[in-house]
PDB file of N, CA and C in Angstrom:
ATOM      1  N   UNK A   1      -0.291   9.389 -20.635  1.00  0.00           N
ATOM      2  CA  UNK A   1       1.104   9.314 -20.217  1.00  0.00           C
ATOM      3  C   UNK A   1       1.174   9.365 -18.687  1.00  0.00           C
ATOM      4  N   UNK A   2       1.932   8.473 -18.345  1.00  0.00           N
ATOM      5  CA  UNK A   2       1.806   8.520 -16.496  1.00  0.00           C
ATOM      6  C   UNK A   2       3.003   9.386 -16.117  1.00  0.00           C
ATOM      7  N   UNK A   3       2.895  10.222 -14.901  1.00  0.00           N
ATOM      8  CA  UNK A   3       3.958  11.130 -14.655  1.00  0.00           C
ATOM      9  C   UNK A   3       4.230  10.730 -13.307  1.00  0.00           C
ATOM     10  N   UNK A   4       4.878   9.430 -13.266  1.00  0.00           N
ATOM     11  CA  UNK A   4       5.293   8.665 -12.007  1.00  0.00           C
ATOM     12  C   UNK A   4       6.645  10.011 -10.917  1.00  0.00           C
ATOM     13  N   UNK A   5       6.033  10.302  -9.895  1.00  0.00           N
ATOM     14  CA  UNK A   5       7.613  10.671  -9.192  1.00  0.00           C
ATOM     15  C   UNK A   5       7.756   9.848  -7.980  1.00  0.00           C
ATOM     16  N   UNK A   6       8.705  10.301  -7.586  1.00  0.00           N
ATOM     17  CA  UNK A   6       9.230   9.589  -6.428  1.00  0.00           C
ATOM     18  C   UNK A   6       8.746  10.298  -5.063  1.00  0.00           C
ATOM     19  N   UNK A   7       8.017  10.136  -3.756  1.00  0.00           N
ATOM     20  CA  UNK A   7       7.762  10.950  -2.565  1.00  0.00           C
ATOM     21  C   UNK A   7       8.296   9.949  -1.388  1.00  0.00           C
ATOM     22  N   UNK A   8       9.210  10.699  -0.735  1.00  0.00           N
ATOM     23  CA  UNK A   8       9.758   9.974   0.471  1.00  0.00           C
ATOM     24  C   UNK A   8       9.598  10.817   1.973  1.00  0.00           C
ATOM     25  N   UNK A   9       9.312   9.887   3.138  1.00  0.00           N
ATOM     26  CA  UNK A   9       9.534  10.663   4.050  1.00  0.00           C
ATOM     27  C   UNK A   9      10.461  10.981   4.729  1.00  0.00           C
ATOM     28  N   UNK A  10      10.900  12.312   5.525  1.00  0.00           N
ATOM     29  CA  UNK A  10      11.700  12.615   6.410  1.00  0.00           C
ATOM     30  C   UNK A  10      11.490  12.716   8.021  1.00  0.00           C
ATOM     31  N   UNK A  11      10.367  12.536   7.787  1.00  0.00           N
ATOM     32  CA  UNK A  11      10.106  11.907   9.201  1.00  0.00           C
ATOM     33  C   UNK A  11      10.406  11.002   9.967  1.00  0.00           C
ATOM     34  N   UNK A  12      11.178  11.572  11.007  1.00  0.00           N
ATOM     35  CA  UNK A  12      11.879  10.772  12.227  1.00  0.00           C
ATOM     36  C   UNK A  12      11.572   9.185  11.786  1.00  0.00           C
ATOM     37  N   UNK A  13      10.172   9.014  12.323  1.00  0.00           N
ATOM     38  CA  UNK A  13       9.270   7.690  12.729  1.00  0.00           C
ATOM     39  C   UNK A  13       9.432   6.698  11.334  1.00  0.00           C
ATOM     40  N   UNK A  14       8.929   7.501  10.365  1.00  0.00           N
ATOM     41  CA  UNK A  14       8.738   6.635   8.882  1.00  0.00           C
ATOM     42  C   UNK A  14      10.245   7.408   8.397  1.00  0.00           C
ATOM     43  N   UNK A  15      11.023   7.893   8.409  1.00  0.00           N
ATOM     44  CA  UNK A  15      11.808   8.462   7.708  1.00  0.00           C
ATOM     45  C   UNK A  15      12.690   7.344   6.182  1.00  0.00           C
ATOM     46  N   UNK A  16      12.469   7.893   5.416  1.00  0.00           N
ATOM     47  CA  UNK A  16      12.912   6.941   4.266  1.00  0.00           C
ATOM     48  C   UNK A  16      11.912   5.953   3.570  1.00  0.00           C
ATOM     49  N   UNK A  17      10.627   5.724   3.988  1.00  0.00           N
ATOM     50  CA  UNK A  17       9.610   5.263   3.336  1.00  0.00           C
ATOM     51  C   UNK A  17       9.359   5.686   2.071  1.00  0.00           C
ATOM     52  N   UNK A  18       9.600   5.440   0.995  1.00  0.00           N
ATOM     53  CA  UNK A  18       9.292   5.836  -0.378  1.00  0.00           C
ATOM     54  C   UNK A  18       8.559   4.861  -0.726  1.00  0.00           C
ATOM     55  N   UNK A  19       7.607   5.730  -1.787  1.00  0.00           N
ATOM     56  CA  UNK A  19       6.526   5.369  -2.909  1.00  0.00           C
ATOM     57  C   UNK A  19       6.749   6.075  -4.016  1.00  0.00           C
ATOM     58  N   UNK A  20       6.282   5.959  -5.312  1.00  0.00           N
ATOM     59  CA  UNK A  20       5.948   6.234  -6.046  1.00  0.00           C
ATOM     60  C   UNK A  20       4.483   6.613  -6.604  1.00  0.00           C
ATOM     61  N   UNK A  21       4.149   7.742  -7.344  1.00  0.00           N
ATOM     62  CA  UNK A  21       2.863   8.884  -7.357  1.00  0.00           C
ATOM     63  C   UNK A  21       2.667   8.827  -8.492  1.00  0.00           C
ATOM     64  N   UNK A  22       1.689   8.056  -9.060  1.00  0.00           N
ATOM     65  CA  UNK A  22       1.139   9.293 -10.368  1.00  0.00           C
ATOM     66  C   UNK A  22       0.218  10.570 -10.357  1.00  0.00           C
ATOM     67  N   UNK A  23       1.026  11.616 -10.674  1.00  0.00           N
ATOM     68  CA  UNK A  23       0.494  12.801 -10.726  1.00  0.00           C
ATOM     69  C   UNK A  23      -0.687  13.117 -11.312  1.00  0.00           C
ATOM     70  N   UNK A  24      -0.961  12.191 -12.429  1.00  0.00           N
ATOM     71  CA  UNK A  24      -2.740  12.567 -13.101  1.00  0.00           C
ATOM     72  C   UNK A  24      -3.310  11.647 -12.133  1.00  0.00           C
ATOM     73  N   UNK A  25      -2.858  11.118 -10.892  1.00  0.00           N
ATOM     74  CA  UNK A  25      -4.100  10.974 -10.224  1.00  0.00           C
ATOM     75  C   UNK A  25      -4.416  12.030  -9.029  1.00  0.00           C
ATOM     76  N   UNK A  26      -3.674  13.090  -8.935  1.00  0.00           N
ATOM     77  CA  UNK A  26      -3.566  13.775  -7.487  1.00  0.00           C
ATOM     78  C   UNK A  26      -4.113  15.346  -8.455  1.00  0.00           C
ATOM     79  N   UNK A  27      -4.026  16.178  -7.700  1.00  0.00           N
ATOM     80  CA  UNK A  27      -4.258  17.949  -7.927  1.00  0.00           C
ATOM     81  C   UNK A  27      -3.424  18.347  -7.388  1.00  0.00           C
ATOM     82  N   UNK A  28      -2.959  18.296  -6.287  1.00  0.00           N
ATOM     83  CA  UNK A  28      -1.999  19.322  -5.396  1.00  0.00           C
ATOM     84  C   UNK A  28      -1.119  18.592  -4.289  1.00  0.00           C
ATOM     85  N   UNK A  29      -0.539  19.112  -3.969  1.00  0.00           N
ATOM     86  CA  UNK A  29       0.343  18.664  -2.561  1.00  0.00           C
ATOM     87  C   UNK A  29      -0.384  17.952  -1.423  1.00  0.00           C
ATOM     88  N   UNK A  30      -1.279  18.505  -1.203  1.00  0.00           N
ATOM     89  CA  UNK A  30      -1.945  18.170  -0.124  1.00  0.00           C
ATOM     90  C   UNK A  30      -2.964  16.816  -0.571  1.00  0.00           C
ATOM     91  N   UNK A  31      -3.244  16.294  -1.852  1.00  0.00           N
ATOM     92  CA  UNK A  31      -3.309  14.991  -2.414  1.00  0.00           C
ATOM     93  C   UNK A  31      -2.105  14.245  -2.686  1.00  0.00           C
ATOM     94  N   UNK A  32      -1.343  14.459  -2.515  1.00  0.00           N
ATOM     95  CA  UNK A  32      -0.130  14.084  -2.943  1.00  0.00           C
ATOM     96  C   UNK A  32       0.487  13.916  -1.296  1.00  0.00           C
ATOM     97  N   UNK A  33       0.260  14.179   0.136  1.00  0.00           N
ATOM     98  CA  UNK A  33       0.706  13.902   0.926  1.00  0.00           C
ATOM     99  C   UNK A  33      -0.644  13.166   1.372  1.00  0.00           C
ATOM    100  N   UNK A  34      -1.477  13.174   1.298  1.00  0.00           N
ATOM    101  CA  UNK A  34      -2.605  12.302   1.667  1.00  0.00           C
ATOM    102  C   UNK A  34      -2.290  10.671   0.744  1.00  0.00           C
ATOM    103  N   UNK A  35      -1.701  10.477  -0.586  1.00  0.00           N
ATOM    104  CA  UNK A  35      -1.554   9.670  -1.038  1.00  0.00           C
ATOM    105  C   UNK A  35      -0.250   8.857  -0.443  1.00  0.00           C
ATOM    106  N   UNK A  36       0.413   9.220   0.109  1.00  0.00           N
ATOM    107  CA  UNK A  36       2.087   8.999   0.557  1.00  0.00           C
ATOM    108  C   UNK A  36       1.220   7.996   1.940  1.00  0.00           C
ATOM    109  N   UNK A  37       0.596   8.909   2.766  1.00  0.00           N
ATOM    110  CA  UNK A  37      -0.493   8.954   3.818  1.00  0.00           C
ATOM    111  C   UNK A  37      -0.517   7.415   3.765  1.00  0.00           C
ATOM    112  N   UNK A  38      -1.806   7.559   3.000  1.00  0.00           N
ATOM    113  CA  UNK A  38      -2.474   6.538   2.638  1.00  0.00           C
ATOM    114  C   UNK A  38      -1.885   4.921   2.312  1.00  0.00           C
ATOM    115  N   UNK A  39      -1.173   5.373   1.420  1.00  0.00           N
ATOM    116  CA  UNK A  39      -0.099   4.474   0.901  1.00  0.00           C
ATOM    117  C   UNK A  39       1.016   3.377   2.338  1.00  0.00           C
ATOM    118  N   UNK A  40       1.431   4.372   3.039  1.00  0.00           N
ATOM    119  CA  UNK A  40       2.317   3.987   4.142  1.00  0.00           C
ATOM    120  C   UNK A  40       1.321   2.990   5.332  1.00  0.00           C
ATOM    121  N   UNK A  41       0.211   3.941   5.399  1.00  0.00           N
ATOM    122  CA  UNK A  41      -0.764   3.063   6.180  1.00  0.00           C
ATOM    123  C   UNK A  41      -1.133   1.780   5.992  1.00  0.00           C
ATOM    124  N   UNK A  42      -1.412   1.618   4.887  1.00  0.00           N
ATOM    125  CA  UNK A  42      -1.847   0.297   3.931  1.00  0.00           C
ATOM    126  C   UNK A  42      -1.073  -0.987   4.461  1.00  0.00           C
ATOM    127  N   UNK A  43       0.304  -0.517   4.626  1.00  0.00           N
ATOM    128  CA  UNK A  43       1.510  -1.376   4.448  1.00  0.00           C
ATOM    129  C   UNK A  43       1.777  -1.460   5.965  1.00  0.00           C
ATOM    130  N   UNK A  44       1.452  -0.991   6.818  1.00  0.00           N
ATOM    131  CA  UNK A  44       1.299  -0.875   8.305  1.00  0.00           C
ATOM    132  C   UNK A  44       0.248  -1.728   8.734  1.00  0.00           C
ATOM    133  N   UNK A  45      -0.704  -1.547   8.438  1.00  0.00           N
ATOM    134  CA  UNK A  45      -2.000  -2.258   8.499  1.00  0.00           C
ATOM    135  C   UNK A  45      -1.616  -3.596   8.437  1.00  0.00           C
ATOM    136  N   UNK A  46      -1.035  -4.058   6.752  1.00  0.00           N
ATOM    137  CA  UNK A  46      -1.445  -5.364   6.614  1.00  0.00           C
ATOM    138  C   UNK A  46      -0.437  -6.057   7.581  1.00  0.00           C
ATOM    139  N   UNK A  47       1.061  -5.274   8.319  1.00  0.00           N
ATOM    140  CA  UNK A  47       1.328  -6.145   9.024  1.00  0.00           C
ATOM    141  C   UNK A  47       1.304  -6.143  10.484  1.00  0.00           C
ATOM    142  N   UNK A  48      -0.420  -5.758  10.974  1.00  0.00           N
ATOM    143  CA  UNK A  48      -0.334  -5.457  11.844  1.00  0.00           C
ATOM    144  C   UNK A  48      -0.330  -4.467  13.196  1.00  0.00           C
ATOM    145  N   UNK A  49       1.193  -3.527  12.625  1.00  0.00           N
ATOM    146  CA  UNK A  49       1.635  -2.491  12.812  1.00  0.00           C
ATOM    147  C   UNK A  49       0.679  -1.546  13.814  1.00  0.00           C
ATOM    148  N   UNK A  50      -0.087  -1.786  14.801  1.00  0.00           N
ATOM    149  CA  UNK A  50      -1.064  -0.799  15.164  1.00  0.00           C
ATOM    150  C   UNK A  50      -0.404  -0.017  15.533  1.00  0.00           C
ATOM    151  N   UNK A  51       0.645   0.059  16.496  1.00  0.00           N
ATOM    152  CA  UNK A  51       1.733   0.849  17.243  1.00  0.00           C
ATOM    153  C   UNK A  51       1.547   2.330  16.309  1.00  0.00           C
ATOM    154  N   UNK A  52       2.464   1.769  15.074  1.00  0.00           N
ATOM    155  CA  UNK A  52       2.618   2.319  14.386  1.00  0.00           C
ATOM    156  C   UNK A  52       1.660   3.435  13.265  1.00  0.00           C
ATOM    157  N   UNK A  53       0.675   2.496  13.014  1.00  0.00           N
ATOM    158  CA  UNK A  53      -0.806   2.792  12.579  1.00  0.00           C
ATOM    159  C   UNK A  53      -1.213   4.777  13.660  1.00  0.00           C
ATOM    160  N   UNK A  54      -1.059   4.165  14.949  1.00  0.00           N
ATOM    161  CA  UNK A  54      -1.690   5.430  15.243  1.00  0.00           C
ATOM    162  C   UNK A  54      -0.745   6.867  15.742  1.00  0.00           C
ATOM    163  N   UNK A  55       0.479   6.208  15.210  1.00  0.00           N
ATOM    164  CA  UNK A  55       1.793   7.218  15.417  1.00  0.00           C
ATOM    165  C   UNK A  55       1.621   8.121  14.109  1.00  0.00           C
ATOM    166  N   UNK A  56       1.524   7.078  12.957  1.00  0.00           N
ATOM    167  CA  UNK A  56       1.261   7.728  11.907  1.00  0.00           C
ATOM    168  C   UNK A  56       0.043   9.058  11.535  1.00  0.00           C
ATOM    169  N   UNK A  57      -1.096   8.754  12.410  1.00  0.00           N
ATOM    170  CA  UNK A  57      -2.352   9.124  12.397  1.00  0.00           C
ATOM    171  C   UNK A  57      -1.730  10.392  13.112  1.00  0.00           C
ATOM    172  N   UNK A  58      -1.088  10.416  14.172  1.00  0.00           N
ATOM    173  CA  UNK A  58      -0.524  11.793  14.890  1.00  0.00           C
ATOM    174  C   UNK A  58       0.272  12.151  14.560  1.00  0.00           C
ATOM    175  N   UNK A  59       0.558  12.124  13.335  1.00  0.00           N
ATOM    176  CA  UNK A  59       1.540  12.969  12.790  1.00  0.00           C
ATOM    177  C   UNK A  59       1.157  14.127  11.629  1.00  0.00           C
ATOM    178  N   UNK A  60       1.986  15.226  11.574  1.00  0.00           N
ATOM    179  CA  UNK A  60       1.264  16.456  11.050  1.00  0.00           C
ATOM    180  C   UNK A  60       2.355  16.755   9.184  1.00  0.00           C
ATOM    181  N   UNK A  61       1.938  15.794   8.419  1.00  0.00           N
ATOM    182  CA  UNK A  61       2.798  16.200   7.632  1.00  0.00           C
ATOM    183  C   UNK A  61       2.566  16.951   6.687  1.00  0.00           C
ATOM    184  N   UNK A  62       3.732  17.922   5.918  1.00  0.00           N
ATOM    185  CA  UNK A  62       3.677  18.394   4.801  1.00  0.00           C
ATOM    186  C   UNK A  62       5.236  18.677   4.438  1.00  0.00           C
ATOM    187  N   UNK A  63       4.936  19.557   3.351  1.00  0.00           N
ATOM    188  CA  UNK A  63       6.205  19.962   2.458  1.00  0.00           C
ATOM    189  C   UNK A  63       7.104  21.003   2.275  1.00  0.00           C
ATOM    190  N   UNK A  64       8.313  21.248   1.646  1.00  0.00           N
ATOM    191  CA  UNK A  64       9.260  22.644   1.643  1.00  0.00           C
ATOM    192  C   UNK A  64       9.803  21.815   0.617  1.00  0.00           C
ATOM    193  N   UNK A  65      10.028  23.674   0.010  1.00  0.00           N
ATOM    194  CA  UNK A  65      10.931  23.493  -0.723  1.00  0.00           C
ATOM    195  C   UNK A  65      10.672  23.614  -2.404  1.00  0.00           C
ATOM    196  N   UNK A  66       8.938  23.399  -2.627  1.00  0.00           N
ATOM    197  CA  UNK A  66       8.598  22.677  -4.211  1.00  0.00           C
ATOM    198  C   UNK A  66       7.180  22.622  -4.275  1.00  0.00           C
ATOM    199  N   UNK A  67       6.747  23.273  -4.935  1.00  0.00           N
ATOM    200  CA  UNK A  67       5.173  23.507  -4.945  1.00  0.00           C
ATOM    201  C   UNK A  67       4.590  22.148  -5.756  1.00  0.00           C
ATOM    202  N   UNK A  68       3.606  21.986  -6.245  1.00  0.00           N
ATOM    203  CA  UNK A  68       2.813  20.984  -7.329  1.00  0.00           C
ATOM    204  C   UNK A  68       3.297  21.111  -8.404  1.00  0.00           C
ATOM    205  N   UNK A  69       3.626  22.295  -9.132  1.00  0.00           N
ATOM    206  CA  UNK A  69       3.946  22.630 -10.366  1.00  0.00           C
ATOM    207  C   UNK A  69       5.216  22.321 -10.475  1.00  0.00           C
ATOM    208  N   UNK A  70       6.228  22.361  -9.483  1.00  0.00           N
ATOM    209  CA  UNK A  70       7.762  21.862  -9.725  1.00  0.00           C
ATOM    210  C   UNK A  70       7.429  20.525  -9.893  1.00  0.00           C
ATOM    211  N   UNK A  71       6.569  19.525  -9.133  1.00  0.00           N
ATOM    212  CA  UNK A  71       6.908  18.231  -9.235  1.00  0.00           C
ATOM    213  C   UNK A  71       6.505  17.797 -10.781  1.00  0.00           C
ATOM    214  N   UNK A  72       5.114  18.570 -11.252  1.00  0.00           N
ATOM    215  CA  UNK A  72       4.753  18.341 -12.635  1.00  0.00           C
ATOM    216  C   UNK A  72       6.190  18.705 -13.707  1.00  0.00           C
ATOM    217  N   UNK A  73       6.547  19.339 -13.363  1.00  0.00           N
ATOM    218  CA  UNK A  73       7.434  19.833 -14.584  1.00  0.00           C
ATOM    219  C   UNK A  73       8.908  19.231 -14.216  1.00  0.00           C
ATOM    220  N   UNK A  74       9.049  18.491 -12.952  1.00  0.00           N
ATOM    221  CA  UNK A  74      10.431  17.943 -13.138  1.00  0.00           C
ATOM    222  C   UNK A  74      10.547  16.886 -13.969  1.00  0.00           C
ATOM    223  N   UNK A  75      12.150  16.801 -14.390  1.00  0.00           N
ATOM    224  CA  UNK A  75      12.442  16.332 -15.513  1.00  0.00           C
ATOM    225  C   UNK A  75      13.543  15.209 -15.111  1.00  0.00           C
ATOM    226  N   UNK A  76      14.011  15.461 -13.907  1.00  0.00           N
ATOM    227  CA  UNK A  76      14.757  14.383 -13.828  1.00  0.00           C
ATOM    228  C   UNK A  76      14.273  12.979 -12.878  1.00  0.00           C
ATOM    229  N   UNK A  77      13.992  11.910 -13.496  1.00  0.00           N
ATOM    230  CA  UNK A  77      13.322  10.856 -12.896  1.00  0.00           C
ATOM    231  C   UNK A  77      13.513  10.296 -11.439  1.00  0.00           C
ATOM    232  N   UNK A  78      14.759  10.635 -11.275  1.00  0.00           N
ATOM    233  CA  UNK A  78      15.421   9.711  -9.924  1.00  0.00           C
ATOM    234  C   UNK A  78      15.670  10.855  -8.661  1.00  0.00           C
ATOM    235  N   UNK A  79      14.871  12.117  -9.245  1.00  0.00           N
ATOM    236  CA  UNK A  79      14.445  12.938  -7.727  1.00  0.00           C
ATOM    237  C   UNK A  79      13.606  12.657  -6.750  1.00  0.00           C
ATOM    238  N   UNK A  80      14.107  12.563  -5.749  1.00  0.00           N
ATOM    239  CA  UNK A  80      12.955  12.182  -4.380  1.00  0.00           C
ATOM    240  C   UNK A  80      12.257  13.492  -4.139  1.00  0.00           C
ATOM    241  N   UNK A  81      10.862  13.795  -3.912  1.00  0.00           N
ATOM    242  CA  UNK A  81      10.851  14.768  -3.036  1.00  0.00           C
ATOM    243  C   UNK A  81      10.004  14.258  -1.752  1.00  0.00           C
ATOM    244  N   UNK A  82      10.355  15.084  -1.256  1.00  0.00           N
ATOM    245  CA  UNK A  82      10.374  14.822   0.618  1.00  0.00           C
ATOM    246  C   UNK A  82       8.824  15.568   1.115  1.00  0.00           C
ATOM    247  N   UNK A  83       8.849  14.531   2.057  1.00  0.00           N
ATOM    248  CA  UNK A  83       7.099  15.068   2.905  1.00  0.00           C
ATOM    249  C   UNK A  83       7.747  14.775   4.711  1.00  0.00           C
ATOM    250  N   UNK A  84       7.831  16.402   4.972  1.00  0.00           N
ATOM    251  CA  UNK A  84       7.843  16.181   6.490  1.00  0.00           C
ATOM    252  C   UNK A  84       7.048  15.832   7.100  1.00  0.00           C
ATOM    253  N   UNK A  85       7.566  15.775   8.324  1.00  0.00           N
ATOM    254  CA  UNK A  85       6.080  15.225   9.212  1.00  0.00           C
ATOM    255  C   UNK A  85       7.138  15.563  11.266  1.00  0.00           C
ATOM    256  N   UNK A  86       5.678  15.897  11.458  1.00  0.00           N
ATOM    257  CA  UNK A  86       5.653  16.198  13.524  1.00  0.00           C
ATOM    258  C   UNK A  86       4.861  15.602  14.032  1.00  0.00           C
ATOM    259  N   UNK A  87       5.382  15.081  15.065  1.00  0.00           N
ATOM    260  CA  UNK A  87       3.776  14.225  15.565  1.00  0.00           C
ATOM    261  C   UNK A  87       3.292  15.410  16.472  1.00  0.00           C
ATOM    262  N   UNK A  88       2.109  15.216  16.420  1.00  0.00           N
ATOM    263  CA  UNK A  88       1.082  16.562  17.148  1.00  0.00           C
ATOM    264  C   UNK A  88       1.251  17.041  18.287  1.00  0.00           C
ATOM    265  N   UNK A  89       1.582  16.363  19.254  1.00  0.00           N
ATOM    266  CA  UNK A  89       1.986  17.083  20.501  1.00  0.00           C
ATOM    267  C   UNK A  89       4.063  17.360  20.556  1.00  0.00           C
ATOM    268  N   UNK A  90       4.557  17.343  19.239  1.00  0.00           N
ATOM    269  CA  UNK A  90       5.947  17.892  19.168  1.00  0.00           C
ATOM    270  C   UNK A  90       5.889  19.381  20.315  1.00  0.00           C
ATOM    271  N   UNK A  91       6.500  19.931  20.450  1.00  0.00           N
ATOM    272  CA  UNK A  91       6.898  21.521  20.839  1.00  0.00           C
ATOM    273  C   UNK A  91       8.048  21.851  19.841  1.00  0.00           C
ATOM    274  N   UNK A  92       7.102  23.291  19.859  1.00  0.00           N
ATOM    275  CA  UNK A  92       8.748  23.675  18.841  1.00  0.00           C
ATOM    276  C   UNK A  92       9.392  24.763  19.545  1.00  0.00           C
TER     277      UNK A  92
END
């Protein structure tokens, strides 16, 4: 059974980039933002995008709000959940 969710970013740069995840292919969050990662790059790459390519690379993302186990057990299909992101030399 595939347990497709939805992961979008809120990041400034990519903000609103969504994909879709299957969860029996990931373990945790931190596969699950490496896949988002990965995914966004791909699509940068093929057009080009270097600019962008290494904005992405400096950026520090992760999550709030929802551990691994919320995303496994949510039930409603058309929830986004969100992957922040800072690019590395931000100040906070």
């Amino acid at each position: 059974m595939v347990h497709l969710r939805k992961v979008a970013f809120s990041a400034d740069l990519f903000s609103h980039y969504t994909t879709s995840i299957d969860l029996d292919e990931v373990e945790s969050l931190k596969d699950v933002i490496q896949f988002v990662v990965i995914d966004l790059h791909r699509h940068l790459e093929k057009r080009n995008l270097t600019s962008l390519c290494e904005r992405l690379k400096g950026t520090n993302f992760h999550t709030h709000d929802y551990t691994f186990e919320e995303m496994l057990l949510e039930s409603n299909p058309d929830r986004v959940f969100y992957v922040c992101g800072h690019a590395s030399n931000d100040s906070k």
